[in-house]
Protein backbone atom coordinates (compact mmCIF):
# COMPACT_ATOMS: atom_id res chain seq x y z
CA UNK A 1 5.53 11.10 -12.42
CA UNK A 2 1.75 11.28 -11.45
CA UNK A 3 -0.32 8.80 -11.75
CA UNK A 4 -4.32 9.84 -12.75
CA UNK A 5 -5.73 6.95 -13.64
CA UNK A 6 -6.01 3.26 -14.81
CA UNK A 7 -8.06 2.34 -17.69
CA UNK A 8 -10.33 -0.60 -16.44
CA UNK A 9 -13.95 0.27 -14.69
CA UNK A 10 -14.91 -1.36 -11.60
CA UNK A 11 -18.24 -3.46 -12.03
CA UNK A 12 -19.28 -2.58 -8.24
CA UNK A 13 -18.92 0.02 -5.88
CA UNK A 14 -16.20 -0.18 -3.88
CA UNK A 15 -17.41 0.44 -0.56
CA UNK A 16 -14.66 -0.95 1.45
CA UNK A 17 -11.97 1.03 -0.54
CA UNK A 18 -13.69 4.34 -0.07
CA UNK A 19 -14.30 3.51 3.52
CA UNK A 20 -10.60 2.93 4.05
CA UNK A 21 -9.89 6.33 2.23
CA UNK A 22 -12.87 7.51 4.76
CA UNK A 23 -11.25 6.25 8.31
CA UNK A 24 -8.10 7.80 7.22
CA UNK A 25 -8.98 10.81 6.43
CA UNK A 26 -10.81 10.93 9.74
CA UNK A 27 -7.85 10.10 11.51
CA UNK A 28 -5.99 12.94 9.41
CA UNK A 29 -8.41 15.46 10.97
CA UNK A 30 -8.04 14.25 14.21
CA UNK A 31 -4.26 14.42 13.42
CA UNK A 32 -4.64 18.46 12.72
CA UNK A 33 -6.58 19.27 16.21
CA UNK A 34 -3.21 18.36 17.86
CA UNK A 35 -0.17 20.08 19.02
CA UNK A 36 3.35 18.75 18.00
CA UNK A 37 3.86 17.40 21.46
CA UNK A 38 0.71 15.36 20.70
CA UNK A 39 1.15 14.42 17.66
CA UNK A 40 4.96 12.98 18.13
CA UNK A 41 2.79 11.39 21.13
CA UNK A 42 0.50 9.70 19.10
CA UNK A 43 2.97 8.64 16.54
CA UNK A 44 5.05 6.73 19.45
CA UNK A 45 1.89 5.21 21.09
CA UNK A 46 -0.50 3.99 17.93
CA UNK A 47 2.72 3.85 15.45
CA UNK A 48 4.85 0.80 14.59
CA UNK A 49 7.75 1.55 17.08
CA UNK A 50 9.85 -2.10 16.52
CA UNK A 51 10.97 -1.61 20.57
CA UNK A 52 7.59 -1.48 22.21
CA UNK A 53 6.43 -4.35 20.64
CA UNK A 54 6.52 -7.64 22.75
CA UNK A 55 5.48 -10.40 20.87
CA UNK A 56 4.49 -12.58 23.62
CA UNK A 57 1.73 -9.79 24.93
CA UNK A 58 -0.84 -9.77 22.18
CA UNK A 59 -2.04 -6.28 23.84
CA UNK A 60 1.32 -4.51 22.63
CA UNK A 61 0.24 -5.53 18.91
CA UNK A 62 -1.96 -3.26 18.06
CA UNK A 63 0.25 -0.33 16.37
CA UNK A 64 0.75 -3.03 13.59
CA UNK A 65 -3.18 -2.43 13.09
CA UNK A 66 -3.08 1.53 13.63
CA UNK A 67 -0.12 3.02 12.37
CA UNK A 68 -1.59 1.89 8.82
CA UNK A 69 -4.11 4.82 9.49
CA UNK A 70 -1.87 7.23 10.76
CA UNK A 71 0.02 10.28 8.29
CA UNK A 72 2.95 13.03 8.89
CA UNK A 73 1.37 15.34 6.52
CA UNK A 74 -1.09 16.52 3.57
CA UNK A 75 1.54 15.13 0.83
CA UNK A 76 1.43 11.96 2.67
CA UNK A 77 -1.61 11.16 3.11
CA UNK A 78 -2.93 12.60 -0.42
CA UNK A 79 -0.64 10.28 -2.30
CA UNK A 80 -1.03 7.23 -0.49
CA UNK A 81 -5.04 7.83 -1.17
CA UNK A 82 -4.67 8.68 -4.34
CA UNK A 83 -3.07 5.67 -4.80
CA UNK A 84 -5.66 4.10 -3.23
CA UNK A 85 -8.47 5.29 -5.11
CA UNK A 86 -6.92 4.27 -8.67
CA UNK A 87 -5.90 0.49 -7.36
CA UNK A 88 -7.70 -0.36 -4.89
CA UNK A 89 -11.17 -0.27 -6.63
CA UNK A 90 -10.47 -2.68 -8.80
CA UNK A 91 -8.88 -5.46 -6.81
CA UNK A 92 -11.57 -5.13 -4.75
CA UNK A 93 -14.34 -5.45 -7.63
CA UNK A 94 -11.82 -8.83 -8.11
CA UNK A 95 -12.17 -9.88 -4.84
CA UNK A 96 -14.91 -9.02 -3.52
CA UNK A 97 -15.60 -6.84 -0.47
CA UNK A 98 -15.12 -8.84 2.69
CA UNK A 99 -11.76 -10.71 1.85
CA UNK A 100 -10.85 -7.16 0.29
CA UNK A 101 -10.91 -5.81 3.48
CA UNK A 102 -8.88 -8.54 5.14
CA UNK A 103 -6.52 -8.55 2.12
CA UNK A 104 -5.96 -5.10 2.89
CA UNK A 105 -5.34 -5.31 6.56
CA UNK A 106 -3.03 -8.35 6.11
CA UNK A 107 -1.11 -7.03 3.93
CA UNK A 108 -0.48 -3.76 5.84
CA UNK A 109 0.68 -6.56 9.00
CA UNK A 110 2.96 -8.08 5.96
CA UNK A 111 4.31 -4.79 5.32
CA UNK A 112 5.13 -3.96 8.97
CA UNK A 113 7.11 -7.14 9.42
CA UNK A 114 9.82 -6.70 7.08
CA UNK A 115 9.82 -3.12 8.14
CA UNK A 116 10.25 -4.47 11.38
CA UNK A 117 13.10 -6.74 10.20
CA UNK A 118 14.99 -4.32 8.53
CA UNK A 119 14.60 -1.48 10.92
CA UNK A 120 17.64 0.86 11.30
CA UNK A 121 16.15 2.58 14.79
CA UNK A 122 13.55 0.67 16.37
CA UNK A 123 12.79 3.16 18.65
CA UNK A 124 11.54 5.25 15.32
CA UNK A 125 7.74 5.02 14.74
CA UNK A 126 6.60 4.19 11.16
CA UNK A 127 3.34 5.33 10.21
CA UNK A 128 1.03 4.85 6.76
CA UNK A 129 -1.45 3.20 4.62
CA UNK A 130 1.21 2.79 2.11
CA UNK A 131 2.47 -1.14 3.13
CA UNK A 132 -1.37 -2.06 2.66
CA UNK A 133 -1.41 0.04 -0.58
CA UNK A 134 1.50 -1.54 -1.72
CA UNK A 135 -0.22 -5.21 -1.39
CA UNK A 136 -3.29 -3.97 -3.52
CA UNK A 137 -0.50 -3.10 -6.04
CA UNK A 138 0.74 -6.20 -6.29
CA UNK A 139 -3.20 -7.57 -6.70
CA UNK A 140 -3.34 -5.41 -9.03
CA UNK A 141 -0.11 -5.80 -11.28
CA UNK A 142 -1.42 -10.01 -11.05
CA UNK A 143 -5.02 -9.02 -11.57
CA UNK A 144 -4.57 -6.72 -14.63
CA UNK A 145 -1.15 -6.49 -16.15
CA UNK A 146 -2.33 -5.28 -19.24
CA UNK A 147 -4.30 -2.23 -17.98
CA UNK A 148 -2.76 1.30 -18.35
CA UNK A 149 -2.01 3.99 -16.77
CA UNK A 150 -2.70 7.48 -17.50
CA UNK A 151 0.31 9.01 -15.93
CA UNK A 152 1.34 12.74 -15.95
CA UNK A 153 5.09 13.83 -15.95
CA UNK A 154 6.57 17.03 -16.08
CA UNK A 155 9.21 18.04 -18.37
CA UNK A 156 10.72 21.78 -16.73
CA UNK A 157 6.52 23.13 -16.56
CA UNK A 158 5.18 21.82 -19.50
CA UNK A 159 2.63 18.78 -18.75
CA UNK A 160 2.98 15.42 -20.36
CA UNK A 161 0.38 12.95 -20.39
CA UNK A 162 1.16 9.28 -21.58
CA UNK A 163 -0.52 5.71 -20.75
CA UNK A 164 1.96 3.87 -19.25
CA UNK A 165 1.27 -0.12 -19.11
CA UNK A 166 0.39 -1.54 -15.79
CA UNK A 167 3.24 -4.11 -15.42
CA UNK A 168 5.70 -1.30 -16.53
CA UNK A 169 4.26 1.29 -14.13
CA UNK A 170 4.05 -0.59 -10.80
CA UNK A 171 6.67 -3.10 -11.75
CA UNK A 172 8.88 -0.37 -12.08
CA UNK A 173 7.84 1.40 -9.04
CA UNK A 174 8.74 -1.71 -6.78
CA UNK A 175 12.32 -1.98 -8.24
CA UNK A 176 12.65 1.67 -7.25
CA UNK A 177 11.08 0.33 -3.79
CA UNK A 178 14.01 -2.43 -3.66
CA UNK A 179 16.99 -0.38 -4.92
CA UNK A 180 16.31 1.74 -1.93
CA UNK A 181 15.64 -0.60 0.34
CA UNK A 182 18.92 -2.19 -0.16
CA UNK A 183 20.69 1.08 -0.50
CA UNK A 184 20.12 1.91 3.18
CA UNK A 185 20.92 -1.08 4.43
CA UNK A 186 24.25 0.59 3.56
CA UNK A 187 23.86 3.90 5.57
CA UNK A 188 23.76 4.00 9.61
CA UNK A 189 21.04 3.88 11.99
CA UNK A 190 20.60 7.66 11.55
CA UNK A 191 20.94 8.20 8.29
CA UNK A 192 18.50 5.31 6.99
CA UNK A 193 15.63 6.14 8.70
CA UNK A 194 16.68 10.12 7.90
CA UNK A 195 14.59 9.29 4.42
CA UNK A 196 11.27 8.99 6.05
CA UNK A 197 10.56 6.43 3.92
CA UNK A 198 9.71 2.90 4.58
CA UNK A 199 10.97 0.95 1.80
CA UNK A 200 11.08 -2.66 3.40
CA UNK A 201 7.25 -2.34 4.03
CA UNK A 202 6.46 -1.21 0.50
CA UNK A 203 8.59 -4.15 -0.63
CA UNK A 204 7.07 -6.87 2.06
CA UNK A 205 3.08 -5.25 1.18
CA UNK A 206 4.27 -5.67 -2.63
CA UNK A 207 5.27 -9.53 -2.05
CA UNK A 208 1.94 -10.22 -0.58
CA UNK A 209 0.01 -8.99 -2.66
CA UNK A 210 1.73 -10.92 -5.93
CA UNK A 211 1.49 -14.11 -3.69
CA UNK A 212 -2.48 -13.33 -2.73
CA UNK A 213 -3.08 -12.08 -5.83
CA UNK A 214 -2.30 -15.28 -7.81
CA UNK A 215 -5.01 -17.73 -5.91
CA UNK A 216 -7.84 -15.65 -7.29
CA UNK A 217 -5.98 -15.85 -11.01
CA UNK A 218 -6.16 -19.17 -10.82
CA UNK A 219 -9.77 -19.68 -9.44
CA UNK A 220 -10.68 -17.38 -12.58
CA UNK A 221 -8.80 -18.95 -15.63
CA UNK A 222 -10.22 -22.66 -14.00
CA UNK A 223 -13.66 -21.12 -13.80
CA UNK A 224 -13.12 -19.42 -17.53
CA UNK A 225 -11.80 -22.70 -18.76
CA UNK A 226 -15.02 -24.67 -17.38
CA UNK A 227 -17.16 -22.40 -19.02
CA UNK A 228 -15.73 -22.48 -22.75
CA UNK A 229 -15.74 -26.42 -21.99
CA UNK A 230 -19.31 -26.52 -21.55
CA UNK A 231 -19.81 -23.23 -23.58
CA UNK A 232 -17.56 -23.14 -26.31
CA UNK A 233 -19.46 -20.39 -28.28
């Protein structure tokens, strides 16, 4: 399952998303210049390894900010900016740029903390944009429920296109999210983070961005509301 793209046009640029997809893809190169050593060296210095972080030194913080820029491969990184570049323009054409931009980075910090929580080895680095991208799905999914989804599947080789509605597509995406999630709190330390997968940060990114979402819902029904008082044609 695929997903191409949604069905509602951004009424501004979204500079801030595409600069996000810019500074990772950056990174990505950088990524490619290095050897393995160096790369499983970067990964444990600028990725969220639970262990080295002290949370009474503010300096040892900072993987919660990089590892949200950092990917273990092409199929990585192309899906979590693909993802990107369907959501992310919109709920920023909702927000606005600016709080956009802190949106995203907060809700990447969200995402690392139940990661954190539910870590299984914390001497395992966890790397990704996709706790942030998970947030903007949860703007999203508040912001525009109704929208659809142009979503390819493939049934054996033959291509199937169908618009899927928002609320079905990403809501059912974050049960997936949860059903693993609480399926390896089941397995052992090595087997759990064996997946590569972080579910607990797609889950905590997901619950911030319902929760941030909903303020600027309610800022625009009030301000719609106003409007057809004073306006009612």
């Amino acid at each position: 399952m695929i997903p191409l793209r949604d069905t509602i046009r951004s009424r501004s640029f979204p500079l801030v998303n595409w600069l996000i997809v810019l500074a990772n893809a950056l990174v990505f190169l950088y990524e490619l210049q290095l050897s393995p050593a160096g790369l499983n060296r970067l990964f444990n210095i600028y990725g969220l390894v639970p262990a080295h972080l002290n949370w009474l030194n503010p300096f040892t913080l900072y993987p919660l900010l990089t590892h949200m820029f950092l990917h273990a491969g092409w199929l990585h990184i192309l899906s979590n900016m693909w993802v990107l570049i369907i959501f992310g323009d919109n709920v920023e054409d909702r927000m606005g740029s600016f709080r956009y931009l802190v949106f995203y980075i907060l809700g990447g910090f969200a995402a690392a903390l139940l990661e954190i929580f539910f870590a299984s080895d914390p001497y395992v680095p966890s790397i990704g944009a996709s706790g942030a991208i998970a947030a903007v799905m949860g703007a999203y999914l508040i912001f525009y429920p109704g929208a659809r989804v142009l979503t390819l599947f493939l049934i054996i080789i033959i291509p199937w296109f169908i618009e899927i509605p928002a609320f079905i597509f990403i809501g059912g995406w974050f049960l997936i999210q949860l059903f693993s999630g609480l399926l390896s709190l089941t397995a052992t330390g090595g087997a759990a983070a064996a997946s590569g997968i972080a579910w607990w940060a797609h889950v905590g990114g997901f619950l911030f961005g319902l929760l941030m979402g909903l303020p600027f819902t309610i800022a625009r029904r009030k301000s719609n509301w106003h409007q057809d008082e004073y306006y009612p044609w």
